[in-house]
N, C-alpha and C. Protein backbone atom coordinates (compact mmCIF):
# COMPACT_ATOMS: atom_id res chain seq x y z
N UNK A 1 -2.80 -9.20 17.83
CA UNK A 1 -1.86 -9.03 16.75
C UNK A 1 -0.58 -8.40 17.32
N UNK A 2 0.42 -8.91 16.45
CA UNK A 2 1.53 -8.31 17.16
C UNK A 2 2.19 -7.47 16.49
N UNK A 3 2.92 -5.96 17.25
CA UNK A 3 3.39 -5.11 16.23
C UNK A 3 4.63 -5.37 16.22
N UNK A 4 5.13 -5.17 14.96
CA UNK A 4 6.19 -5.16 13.96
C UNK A 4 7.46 -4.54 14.30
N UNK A 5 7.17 -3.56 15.25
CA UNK A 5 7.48 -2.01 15.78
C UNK A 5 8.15 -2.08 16.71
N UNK A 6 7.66 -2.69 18.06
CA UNK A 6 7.21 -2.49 19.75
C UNK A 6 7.64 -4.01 20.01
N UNK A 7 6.65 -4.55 19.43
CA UNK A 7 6.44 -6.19 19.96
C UNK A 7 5.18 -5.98 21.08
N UNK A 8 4.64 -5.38 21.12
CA UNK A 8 3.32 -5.28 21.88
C UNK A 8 1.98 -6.43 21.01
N UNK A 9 1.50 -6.77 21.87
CA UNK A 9 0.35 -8.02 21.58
C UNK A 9 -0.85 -7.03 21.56
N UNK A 10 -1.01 -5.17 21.22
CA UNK A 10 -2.20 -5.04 20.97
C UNK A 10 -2.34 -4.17 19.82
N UNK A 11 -0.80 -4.30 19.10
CA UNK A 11 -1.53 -4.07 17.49
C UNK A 11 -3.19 -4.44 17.32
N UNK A 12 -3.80 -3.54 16.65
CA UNK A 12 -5.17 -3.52 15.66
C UNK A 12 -5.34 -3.22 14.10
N UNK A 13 -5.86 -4.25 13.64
CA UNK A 13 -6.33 -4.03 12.24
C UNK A 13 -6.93 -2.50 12.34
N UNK A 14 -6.34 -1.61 11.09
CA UNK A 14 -7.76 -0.40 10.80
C UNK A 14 -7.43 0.01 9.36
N UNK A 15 -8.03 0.97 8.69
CA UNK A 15 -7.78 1.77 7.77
C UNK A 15 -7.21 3.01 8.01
N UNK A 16 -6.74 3.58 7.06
CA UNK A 16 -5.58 4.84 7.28
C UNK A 16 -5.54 4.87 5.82
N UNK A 17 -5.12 6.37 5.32
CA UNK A 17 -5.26 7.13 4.44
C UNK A 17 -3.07 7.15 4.41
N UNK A 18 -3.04 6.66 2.96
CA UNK A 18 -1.29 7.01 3.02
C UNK A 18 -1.34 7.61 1.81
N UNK A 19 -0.41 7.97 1.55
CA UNK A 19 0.43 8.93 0.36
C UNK A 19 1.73 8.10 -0.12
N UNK A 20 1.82 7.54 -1.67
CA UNK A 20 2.69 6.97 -2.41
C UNK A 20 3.27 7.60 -3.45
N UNK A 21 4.82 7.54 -3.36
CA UNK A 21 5.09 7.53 -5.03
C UNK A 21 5.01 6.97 -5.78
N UNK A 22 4.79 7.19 -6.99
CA UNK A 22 4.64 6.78 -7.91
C UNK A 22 5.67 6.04 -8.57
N UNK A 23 5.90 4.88 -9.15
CA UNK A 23 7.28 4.13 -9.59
C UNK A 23 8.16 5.25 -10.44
N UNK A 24 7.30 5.88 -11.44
CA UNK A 24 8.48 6.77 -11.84
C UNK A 24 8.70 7.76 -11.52
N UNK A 25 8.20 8.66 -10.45
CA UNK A 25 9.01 9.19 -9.52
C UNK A 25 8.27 10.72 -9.80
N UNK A 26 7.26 10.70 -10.66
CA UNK A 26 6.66 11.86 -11.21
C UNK A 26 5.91 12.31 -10.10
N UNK A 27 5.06 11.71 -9.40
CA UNK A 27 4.46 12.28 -7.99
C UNK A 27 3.97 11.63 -7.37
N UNK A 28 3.12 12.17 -6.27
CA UNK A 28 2.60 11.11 -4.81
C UNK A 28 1.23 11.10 -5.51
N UNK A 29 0.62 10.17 -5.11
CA UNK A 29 -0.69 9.86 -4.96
C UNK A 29 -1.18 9.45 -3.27
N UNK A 30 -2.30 10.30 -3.06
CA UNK A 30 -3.13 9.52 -1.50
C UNK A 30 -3.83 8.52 -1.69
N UNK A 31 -3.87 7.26 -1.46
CA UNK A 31 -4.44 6.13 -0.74
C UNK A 31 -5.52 6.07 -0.23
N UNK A 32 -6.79 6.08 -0.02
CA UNK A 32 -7.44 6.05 1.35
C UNK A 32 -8.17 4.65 1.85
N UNK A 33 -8.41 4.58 2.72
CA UNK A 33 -8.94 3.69 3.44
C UNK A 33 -7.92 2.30 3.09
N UNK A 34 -6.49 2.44 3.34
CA UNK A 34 -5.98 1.48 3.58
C UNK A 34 -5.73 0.46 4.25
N UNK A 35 -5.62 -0.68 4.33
CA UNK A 35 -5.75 -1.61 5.11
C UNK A 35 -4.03 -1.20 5.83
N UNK A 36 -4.12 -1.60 7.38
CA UNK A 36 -3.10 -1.07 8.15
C UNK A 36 -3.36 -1.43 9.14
N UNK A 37 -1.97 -1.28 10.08
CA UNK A 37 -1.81 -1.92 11.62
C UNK A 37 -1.51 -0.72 12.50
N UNK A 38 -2.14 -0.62 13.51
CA UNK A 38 -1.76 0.50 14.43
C UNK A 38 -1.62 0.16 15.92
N UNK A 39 -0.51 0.68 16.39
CA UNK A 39 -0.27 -0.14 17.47
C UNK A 39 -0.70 1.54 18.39
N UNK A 40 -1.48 1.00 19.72
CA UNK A 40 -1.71 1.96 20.66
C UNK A 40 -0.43 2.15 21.96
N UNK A 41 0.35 1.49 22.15
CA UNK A 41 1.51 1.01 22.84
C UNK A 41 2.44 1.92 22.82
N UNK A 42 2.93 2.03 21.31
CA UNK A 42 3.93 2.53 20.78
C UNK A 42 3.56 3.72 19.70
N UNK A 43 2.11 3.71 19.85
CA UNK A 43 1.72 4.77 18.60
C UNK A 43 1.75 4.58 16.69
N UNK A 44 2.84 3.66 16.39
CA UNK A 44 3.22 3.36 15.04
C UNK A 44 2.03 2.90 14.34
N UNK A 45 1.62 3.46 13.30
CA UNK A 45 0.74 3.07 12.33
C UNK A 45 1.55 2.34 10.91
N UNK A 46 1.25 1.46 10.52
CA UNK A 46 1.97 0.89 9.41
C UNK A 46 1.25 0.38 8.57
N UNK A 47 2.04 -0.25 7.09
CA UNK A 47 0.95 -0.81 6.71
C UNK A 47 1.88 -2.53 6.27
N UNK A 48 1.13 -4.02 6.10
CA UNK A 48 2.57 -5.07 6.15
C UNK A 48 3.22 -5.08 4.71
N UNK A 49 4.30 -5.56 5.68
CA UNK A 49 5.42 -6.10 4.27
C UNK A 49 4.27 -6.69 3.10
N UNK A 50 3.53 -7.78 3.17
CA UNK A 50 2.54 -7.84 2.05
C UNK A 50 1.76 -7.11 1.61
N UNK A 51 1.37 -6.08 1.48
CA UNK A 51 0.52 -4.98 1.65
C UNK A 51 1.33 -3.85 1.09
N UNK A 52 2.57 -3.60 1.05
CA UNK A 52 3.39 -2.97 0.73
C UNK A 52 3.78 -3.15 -1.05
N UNK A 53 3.74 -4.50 -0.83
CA UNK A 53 4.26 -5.28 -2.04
C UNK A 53 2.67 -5.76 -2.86
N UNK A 54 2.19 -5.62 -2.66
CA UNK A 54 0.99 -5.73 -3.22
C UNK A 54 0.61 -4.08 -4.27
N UNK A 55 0.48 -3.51 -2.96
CA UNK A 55 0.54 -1.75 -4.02
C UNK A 55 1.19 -1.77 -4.78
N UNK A 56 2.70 -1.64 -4.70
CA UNK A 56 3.87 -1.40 -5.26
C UNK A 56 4.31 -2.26 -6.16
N UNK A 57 3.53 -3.39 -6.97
CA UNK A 57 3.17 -4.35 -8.38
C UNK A 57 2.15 -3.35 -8.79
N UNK A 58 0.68 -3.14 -8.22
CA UNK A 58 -0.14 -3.25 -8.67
C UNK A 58 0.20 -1.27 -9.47
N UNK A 59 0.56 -0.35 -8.84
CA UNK A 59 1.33 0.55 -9.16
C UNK A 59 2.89 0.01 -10.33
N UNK A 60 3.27 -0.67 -10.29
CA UNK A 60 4.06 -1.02 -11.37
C UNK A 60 3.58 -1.28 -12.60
N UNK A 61 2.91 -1.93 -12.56
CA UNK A 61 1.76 -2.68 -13.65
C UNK A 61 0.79 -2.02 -14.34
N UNK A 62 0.08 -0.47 -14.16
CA UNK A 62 -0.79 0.08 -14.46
C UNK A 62 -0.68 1.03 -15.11
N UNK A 63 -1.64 1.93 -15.79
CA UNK A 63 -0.63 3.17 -16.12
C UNK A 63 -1.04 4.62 -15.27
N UNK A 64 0.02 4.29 -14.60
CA UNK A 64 -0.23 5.46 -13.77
C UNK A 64 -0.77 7.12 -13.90
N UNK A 65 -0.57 6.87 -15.53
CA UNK A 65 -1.06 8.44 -15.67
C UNK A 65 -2.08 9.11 -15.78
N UNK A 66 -2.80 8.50 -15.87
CA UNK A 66 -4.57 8.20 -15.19
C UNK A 66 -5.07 7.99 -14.18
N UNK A 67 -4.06 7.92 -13.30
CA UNK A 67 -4.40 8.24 -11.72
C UNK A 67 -5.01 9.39 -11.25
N UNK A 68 -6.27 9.49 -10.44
CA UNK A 68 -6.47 10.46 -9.87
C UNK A 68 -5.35 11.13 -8.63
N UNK A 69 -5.56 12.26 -8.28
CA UNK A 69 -4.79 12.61 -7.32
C UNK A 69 -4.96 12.09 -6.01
N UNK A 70 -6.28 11.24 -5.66
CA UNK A 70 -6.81 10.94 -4.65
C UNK A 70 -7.45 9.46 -5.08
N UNK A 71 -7.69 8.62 -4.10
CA UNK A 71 -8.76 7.33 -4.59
C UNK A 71 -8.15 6.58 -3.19
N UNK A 72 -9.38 5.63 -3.24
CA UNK A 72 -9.38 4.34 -2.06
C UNK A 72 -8.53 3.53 -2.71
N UNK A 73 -8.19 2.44 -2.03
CA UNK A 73 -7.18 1.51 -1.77
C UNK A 73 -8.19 0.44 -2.78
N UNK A 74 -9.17 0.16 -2.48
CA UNK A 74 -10.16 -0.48 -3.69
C UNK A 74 -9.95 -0.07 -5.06
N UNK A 75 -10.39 1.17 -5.15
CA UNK A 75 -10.49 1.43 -6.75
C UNK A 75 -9.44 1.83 -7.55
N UNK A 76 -7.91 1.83 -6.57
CA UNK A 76 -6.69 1.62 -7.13
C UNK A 76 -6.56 0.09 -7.15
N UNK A 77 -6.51 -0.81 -6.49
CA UNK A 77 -6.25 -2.12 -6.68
C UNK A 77 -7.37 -3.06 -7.85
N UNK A 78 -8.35 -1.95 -8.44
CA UNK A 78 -9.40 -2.68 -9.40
C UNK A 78 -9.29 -2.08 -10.39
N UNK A 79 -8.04 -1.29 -10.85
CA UNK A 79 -7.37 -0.32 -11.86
C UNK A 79 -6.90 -1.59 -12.82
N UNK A 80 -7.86 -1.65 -14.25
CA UNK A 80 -6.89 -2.48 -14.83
C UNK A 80 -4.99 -2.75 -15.16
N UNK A 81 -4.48 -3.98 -14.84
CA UNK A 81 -3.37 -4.57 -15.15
C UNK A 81 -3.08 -4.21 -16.62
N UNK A 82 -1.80 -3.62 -17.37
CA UNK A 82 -1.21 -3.55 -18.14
C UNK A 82 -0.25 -4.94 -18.36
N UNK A 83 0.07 -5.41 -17.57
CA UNK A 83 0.72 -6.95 -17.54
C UNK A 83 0.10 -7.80 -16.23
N UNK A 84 0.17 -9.21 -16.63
CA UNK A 84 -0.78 -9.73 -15.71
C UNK A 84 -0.01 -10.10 -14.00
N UNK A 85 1.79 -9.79 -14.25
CA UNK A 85 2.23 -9.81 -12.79
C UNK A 85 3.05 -8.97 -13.57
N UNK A 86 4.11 -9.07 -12.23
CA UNK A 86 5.28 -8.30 -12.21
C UNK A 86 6.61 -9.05 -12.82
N UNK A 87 6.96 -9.60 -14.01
CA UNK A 87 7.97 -10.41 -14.56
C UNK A 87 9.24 -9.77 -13.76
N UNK A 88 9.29 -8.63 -13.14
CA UNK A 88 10.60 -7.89 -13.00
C UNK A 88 10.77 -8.47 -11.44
N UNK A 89 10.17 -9.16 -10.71
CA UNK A 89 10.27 -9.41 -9.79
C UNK A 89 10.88 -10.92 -9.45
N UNK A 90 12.12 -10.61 -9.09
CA UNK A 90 12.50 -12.08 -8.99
C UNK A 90 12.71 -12.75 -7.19
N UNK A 91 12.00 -12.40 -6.43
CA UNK A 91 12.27 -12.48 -4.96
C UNK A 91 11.73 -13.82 -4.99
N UNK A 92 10.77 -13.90 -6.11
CA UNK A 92 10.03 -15.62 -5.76
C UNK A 92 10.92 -16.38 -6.32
């Protein structure tokens, strides 16, 4: 895999624990066991442009105020939808 970062050919798939804001800006929430790229080369842990944009609907869409302070990357992404996409998104 290649990093994003460096350009090194030994990016690796792993999980990693991140910390997000919240769309309206009220506070962070931790992540865990996120899906993510970590390059040993260059050190950079990331997580992709799709992956980014995936949270950051699925956090748009929900109601956040029922968020725990903590949760996996699973049982935030199996958080029922308040709308079934993101209408506000016009990149497509």
């Amino acid at each position: 895999m290649k990093c994003q970062w460096c350009g090194s050919n030994t990016a690796q798939e792993t999980n990693n624990t991140v910390y997000w804001e919240l769309p309206d800006g009220t506070k962070a929430i931790e992540i865990r066991e996120t899906p993510s790229i970590h390059c040993p080369e260059c050190g950079m842990t990331y997580q992709s442009d799709e992956l980014v944009k995936e949270i950051e609907d699925q956090l748009f869409l929900i109601d956040t105020s029922k968020l725990e302070k903590s949760m996996t990357f699973e049982t935030l992404m199996a958080v029922p939808r308040l709308l079934k996409r993101n209408y506000f998104d016009f990149s497509k």
